[in-house]
N, C-alpha and C. Protein backbone atom coordinates (compact mmCIF):
# COMPACT_ATOMS: atom_id res chain seq x y z
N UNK A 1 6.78 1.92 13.08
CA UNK A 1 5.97 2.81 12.27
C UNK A 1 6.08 2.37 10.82
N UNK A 2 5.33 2.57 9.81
CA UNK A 2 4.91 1.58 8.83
C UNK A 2 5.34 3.58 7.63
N UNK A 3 5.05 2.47 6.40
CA UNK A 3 5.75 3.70 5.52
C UNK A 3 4.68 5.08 5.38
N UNK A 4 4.61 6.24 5.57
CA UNK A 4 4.18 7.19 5.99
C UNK A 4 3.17 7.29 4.20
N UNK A 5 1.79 7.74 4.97
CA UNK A 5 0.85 8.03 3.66
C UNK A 5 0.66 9.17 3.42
N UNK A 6 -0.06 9.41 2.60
CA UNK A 6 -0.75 10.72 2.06
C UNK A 6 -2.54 10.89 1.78
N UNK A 7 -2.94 11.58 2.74
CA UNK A 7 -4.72 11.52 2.56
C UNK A 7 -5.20 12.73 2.11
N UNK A 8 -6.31 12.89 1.86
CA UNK A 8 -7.22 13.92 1.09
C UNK A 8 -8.33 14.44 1.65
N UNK A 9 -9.03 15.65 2.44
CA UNK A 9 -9.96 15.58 2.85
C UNK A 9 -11.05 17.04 2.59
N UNK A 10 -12.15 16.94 2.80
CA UNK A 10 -13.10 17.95 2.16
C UNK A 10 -13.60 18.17 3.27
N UNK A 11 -13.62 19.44 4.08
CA UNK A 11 -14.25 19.88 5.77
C UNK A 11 -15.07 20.95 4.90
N UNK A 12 -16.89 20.36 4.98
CA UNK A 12 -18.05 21.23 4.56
C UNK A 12 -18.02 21.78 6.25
N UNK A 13 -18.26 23.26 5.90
CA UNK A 13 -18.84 24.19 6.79
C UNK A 13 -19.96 24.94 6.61
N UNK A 14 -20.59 24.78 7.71
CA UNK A 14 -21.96 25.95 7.27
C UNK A 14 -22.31 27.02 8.45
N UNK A 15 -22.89 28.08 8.35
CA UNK A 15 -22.89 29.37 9.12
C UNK A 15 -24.83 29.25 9.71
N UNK A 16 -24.90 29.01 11.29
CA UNK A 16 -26.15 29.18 11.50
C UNK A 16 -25.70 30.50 12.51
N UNK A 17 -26.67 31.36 12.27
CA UNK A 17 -26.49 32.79 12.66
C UNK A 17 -25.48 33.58 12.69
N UNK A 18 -24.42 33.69 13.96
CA UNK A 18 -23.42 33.89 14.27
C UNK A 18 -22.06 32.88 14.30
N UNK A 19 -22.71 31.60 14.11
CA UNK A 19 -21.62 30.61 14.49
C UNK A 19 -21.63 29.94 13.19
N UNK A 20 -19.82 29.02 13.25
CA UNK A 20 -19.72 28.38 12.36
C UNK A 20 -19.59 26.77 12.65
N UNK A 21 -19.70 26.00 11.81
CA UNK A 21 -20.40 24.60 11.90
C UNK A 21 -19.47 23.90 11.29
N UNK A 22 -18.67 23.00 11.55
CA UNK A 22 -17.76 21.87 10.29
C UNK A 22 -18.87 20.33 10.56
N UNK A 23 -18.48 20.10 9.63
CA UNK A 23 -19.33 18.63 9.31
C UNK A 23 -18.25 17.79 10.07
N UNK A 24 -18.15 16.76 10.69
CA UNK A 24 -17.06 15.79 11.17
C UNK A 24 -17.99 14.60 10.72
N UNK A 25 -17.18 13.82 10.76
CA UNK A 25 -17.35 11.98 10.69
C UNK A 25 -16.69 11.57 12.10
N UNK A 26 -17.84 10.56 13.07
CA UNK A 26 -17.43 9.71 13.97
C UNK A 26 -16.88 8.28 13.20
N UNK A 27 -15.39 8.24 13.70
CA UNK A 27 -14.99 6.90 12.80
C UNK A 27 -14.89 5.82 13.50
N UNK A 28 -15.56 4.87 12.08
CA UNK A 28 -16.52 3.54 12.75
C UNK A 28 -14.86 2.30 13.32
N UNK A 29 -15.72 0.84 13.76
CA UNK A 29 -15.04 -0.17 13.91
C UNK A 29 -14.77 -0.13 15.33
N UNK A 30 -14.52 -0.98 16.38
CA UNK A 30 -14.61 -1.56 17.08
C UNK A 30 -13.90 -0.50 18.59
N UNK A 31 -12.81 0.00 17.61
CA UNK A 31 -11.92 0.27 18.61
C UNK A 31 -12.21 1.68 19.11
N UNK A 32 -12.99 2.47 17.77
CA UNK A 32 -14.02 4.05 18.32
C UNK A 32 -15.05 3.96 18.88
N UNK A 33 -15.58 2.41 19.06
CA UNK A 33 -17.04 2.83 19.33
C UNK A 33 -17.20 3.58 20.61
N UNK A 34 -16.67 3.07 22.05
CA UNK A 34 -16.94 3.97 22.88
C UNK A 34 -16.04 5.51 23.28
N UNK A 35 -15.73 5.42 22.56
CA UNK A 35 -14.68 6.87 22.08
C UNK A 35 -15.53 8.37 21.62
N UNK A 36 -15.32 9.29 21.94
CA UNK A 36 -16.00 10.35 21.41
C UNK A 36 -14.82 11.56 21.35
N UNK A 37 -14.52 12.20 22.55
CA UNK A 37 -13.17 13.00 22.07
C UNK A 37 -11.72 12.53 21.58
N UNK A 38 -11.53 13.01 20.77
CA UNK A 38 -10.46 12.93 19.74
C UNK A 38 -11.19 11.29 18.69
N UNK A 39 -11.72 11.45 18.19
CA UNK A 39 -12.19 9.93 17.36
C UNK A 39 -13.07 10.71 16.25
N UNK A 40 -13.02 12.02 15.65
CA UNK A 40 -14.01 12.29 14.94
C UNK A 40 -13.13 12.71 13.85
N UNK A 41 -13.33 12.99 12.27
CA UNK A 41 -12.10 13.02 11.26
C UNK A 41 -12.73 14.11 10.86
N UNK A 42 -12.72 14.65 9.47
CA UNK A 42 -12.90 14.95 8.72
C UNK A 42 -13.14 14.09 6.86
N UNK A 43 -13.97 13.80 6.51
CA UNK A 43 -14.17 13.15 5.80
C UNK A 43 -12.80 13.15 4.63
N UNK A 44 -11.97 11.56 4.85
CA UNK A 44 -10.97 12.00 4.14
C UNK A 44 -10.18 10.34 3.61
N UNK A 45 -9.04 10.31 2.98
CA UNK A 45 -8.90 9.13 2.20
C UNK A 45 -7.72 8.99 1.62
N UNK A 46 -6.69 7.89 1.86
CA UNK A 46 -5.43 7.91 1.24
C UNK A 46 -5.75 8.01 -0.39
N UNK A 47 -4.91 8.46 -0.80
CA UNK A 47 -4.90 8.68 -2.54
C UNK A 47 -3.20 8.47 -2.58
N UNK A 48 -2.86 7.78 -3.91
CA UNK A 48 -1.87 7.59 -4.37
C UNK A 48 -0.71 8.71 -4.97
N UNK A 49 0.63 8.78 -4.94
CA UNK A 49 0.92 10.27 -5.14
C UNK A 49 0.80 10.59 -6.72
N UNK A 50 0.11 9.47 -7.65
CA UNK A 50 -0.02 10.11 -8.94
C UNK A 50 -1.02 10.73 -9.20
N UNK A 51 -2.26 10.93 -7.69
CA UNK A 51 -3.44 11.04 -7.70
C UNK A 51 -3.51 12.50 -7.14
N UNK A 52 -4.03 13.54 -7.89
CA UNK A 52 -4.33 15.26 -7.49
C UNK A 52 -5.21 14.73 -5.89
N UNK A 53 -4.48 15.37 -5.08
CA UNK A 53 -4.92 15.60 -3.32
C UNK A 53 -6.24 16.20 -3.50
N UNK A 54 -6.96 17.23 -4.28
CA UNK A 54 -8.16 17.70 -4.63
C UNK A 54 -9.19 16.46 -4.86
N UNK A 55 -9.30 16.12 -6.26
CA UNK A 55 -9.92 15.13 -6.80
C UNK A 55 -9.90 14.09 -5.78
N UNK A 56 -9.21 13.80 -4.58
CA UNK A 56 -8.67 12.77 -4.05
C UNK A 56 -9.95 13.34 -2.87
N UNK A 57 -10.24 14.15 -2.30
CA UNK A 57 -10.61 14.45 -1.20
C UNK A 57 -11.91 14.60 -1.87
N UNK A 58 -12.50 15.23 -3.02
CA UNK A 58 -13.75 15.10 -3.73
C UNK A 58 -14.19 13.57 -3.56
N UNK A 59 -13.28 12.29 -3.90
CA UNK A 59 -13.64 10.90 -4.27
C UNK A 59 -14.29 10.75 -2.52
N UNK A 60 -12.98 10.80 -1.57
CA UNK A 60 -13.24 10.42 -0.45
C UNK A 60 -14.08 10.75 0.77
N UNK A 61 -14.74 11.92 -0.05
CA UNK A 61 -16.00 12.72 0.79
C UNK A 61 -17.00 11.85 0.14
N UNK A 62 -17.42 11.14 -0.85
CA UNK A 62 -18.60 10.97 -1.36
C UNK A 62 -18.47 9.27 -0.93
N UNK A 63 -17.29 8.12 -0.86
CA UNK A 63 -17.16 7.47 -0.58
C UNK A 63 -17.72 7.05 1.21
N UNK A 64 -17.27 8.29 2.28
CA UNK A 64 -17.31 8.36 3.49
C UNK A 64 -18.78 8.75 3.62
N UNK A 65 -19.60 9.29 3.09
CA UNK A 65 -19.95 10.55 3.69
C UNK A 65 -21.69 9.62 3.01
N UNK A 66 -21.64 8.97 1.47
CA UNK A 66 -22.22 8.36 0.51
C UNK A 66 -23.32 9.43 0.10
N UNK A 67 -22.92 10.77 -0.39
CA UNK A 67 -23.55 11.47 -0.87
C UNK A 67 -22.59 12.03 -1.29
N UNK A 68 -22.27 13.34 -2.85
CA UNK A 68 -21.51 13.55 -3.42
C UNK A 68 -21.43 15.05 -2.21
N UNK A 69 -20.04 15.97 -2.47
CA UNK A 69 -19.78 17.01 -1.76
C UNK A 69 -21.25 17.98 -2.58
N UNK A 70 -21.76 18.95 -1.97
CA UNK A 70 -22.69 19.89 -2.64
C UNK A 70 -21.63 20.89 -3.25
N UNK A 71 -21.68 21.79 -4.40
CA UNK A 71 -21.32 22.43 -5.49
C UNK A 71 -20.40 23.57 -4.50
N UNK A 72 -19.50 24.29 -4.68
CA UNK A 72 -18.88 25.09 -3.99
C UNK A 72 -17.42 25.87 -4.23
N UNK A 73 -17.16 27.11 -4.03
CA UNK A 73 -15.59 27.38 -3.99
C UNK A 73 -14.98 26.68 -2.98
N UNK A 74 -13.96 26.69 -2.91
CA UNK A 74 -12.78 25.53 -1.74
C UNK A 74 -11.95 26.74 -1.60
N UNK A 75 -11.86 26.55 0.03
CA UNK A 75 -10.73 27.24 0.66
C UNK A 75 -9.56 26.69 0.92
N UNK A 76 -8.52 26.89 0.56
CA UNK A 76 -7.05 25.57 0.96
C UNK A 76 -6.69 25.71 2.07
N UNK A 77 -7.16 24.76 2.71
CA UNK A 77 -6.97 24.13 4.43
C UNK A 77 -5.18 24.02 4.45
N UNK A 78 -4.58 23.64 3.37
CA UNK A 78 -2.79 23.39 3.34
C UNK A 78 -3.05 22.32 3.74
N UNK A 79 -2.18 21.64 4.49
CA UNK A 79 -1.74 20.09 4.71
C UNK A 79 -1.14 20.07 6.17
N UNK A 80 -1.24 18.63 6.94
CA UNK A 80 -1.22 18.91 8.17
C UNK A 80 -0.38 17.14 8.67
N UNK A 81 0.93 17.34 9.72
CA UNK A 81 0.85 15.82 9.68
C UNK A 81 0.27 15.15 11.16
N UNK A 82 0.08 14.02 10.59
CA UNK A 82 -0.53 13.78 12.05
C UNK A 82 0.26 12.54 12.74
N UNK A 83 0.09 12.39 13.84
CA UNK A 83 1.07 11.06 14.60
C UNK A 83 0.99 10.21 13.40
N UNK A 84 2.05 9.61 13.37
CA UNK A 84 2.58 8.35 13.04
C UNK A 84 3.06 8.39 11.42
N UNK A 85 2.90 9.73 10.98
CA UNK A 85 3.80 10.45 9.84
C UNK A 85 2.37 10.81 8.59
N UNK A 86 1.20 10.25 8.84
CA UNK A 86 0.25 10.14 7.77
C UNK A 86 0.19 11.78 7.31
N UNK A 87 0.44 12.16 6.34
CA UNK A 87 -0.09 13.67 5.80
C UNK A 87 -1.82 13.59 5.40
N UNK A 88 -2.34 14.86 6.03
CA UNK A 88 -4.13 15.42 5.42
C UNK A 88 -3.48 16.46 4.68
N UNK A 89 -4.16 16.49 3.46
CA UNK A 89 -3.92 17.95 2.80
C UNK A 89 -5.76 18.36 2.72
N UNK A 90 -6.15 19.57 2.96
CA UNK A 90 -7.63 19.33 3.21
C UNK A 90 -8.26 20.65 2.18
N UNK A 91 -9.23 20.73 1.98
CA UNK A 91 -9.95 21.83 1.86
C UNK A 91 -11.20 22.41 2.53
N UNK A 92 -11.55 23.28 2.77
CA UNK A 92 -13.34 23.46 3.47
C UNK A 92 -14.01 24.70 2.06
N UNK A 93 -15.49 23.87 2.38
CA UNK A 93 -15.99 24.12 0.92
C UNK A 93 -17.50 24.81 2.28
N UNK A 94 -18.05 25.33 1.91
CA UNK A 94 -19.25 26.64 2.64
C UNK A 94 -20.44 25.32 1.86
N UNK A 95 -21.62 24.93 2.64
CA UNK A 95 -22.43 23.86 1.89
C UNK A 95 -23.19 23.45 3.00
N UNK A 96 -24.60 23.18 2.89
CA UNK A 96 -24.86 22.14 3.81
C UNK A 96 -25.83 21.21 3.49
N UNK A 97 -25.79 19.95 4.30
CA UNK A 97 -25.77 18.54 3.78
C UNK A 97 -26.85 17.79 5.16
N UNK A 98 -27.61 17.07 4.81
CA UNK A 98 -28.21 16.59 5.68
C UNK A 98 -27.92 15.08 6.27
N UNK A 99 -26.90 14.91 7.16
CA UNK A 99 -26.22 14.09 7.39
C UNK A 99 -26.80 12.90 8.88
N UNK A 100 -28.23 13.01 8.28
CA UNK A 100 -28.86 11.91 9.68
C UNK A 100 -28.98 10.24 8.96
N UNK A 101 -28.30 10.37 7.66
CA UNK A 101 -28.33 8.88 7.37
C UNK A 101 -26.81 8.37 6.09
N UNK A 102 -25.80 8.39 6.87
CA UNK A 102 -25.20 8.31 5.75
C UNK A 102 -24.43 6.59 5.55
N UNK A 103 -24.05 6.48 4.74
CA UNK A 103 -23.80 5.68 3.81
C UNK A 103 -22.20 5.22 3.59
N UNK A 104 -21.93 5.15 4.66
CA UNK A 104 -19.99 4.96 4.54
C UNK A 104 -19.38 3.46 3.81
N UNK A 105 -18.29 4.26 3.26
CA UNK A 105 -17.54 2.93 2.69
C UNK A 105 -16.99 1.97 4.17
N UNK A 106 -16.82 0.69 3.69
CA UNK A 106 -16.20 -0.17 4.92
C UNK A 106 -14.92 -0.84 4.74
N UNK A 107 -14.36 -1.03 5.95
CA UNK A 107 -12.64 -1.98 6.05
C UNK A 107 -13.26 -2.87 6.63
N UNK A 108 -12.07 -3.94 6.53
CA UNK A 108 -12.34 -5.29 7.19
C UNK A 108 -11.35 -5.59 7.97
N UNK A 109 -11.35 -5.97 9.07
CA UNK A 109 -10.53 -6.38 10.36
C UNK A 109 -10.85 -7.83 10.59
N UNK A 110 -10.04 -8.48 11.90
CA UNK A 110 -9.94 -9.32 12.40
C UNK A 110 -10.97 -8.83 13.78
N UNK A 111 -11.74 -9.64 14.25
CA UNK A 111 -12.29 -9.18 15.64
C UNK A 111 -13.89 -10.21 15.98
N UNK A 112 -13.37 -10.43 16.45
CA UNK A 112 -12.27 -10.01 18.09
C UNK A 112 -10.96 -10.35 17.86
N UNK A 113 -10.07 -9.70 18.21
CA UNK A 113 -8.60 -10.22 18.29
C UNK A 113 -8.15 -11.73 18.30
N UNK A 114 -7.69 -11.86 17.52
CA UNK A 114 -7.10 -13.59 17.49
C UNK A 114 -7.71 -15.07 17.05
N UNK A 115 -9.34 -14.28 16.88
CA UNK A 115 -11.09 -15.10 16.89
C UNK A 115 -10.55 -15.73 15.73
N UNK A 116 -9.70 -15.52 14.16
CA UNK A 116 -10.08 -15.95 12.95
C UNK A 116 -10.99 -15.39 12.11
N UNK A 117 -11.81 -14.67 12.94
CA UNK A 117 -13.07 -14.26 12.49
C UNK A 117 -12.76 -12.71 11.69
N UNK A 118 -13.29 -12.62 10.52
CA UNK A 118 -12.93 -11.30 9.90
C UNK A 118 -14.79 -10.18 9.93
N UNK A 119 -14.36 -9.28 10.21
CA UNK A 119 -15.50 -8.64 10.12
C UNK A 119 -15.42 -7.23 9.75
N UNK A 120 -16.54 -6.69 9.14
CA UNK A 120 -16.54 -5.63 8.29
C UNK A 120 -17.37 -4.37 9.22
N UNK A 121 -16.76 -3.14 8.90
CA UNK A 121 -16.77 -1.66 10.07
C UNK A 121 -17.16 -0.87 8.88
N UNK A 122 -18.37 -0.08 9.27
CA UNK A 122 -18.05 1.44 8.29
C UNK A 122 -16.68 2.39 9.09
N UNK A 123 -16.30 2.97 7.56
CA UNK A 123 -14.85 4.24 8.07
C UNK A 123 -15.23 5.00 8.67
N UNK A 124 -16.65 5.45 9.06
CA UNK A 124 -17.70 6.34 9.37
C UNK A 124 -18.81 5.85 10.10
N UNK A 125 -18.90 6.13 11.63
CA UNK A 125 -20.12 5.15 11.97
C UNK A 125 -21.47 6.42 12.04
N UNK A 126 -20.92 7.84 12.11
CA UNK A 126 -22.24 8.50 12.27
C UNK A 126 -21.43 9.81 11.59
N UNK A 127 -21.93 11.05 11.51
CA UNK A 127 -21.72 12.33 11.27
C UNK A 127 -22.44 13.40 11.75
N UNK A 128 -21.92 14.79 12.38
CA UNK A 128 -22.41 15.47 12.84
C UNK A 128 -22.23 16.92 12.25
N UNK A 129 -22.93 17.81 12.63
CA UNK A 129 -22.18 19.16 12.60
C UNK A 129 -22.22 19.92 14.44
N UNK A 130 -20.60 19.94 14.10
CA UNK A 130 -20.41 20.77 15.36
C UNK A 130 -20.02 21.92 15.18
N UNK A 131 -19.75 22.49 15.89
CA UNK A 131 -19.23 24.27 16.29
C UNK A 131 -17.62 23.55 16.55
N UNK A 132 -17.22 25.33 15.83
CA UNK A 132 -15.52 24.77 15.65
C UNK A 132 -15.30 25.03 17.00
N UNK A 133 -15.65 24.88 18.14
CA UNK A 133 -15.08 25.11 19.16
C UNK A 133 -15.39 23.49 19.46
N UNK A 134 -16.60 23.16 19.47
CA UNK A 134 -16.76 21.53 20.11
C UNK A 134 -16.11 20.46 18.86
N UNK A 135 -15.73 20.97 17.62
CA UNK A 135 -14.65 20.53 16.71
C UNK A 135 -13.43 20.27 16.95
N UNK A 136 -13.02 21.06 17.11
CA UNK A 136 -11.34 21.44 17.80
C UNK A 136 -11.48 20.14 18.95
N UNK A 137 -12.16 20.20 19.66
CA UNK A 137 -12.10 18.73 21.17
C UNK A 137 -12.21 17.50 20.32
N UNK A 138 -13.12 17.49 19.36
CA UNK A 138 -13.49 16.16 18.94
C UNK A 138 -13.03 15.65 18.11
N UNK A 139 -12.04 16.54 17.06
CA UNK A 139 -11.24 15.89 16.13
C UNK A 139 -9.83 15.68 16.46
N UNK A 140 -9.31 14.16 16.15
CA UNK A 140 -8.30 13.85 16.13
C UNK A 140 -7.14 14.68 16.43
N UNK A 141 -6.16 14.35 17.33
CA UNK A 141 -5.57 15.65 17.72
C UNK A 141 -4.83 16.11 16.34
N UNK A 142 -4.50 15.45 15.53
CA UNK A 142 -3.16 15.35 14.39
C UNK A 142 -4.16 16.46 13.53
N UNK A 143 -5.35 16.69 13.41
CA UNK A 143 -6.65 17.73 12.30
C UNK A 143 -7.16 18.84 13.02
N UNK A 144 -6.78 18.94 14.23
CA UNK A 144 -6.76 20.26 15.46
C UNK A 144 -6.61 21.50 14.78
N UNK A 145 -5.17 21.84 13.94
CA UNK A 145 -4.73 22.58 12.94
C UNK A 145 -5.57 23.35 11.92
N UNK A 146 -6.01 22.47 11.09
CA UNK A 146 -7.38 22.55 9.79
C UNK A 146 -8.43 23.18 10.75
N UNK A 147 -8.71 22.85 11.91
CA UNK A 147 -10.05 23.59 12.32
C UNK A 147 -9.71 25.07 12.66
N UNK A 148 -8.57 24.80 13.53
CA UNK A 148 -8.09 26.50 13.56
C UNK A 148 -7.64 27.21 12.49
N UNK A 149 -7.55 26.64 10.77
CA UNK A 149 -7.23 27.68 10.03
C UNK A 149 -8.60 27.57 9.29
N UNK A 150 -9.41 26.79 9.58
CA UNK A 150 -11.21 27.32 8.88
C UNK A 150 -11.12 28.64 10.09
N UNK A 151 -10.95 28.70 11.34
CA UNK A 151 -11.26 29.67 12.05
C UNK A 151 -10.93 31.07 11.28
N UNK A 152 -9.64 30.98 11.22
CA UNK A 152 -9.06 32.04 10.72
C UNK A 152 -8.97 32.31 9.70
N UNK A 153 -9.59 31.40 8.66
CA UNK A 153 -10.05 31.88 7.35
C UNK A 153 -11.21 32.51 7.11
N UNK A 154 -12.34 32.18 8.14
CA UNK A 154 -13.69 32.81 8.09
C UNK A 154 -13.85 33.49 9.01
N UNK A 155 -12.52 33.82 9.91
CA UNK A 155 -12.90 35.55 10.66
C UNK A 155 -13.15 36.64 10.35
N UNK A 156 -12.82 36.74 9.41
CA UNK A 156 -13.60 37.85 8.81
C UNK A 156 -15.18 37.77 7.77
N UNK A 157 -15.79 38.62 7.12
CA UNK A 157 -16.77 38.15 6.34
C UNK A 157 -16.81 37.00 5.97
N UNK A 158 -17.65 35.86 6.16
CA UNK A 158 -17.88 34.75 6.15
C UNK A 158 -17.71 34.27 4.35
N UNK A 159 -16.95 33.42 4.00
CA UNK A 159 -17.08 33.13 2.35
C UNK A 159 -17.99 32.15 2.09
C-alpha cells in the first residue's frame, strides 16, 4: 500500500418530485470500462494538505465534470476513508447541471500492459444522475457513506 492521500469532492443533488438525484461520474480508462457497479465516484481530486479540502473539491468538480459547480449553499458530507487508506472529505451542494456532454480532465497509463505504449483516459468517461438508492449500488464501496448522509441530511424538508 503506497502513502495514504487526501481528496476533495462536490456531490450536486437535485430533487425531481419526490425523489432525490446525486450527480455521479462513471470513471474512465481501461480497467472501468466494462464495469458499472461500484465504478462510479463522485466528482473529486487529490489536493495537497496546504490546500483548503473545500476550494479543493470546487477545483476538482470543474476539472472532472468541465463545467464550473452551479452557485449554491454546501452541506458537509464530513470525510470518509476508503480501501487502501485514500481520505474523501465531500460536500453536496442542491443544483442542477446538464451532464450529456462533459469534458473530463485525463491520466496517462501504460496499455496495454507491458506494450511500451502510453495512452491517455478521461478520470470521467460519462456522468449521470441517479436516485440515491441506484447511487448507493453504483458508487464505489469506500463513498457508500456520503450517499447515506445526503440521505439523512435531506430527510427532512429538502435544502
Amino acid at each position: 500500500m503506497g502513502k495514504a492521500t487526501s481528496s476533495a469532492g462536490l456531490l450536486l443533488y437535485r430533487v425531481r418530485g419526490t425523489h432525490v438525484e446525486v450527480l455521479l461520474g462513471h470513471m474512465g480508462g481501461p480497467y472501468w470500462q466494462a464495469k458499472d457497479a461500484g465504478a462510479w465516484t463522485i466528482p473529486k481530486g487529490e489536493h495537497t494538505p496546504d490546500e483548503d479540502p473545500h476550494t479543493a473539491a470546487l477545483r476538482e468538480f470543474t476539472e472532472e465534470i468541465g463545467q464550473r459547480p452551479p452557485p449554491g449553499p454546501d452541506i458537509d458530507l464530513g470525510t470518509v476513508r476508503q480501501r487502501g487508506g485514500k481520505t474523501v472529505a465531500a460536500w453536496a451542494r442542491r443544483a442542477d447541471l446538464d451532464v450529456s456532454t462533459i469534458t473530463s480532465n485525463t491520466f496517462e497509463i501504460e496499455w496495454p500492459p507491458r506494450s511500451g505504449r502510453r495512452q491517455q483516459f478521461p478520470e470521467l468517461d460519462r456522468a449521470a444522475w441517479l436516485s440515491l438508492d441506484e447511487a448507493a449500488l453504483a458508487v464505489v464501496s469506500g463513498q457508500a457513506e456520503l450517499i447515506d448522509r445526503l440521505r439523512t441530511a435531506v430527510a427532512g424538508p429538502v435544502p
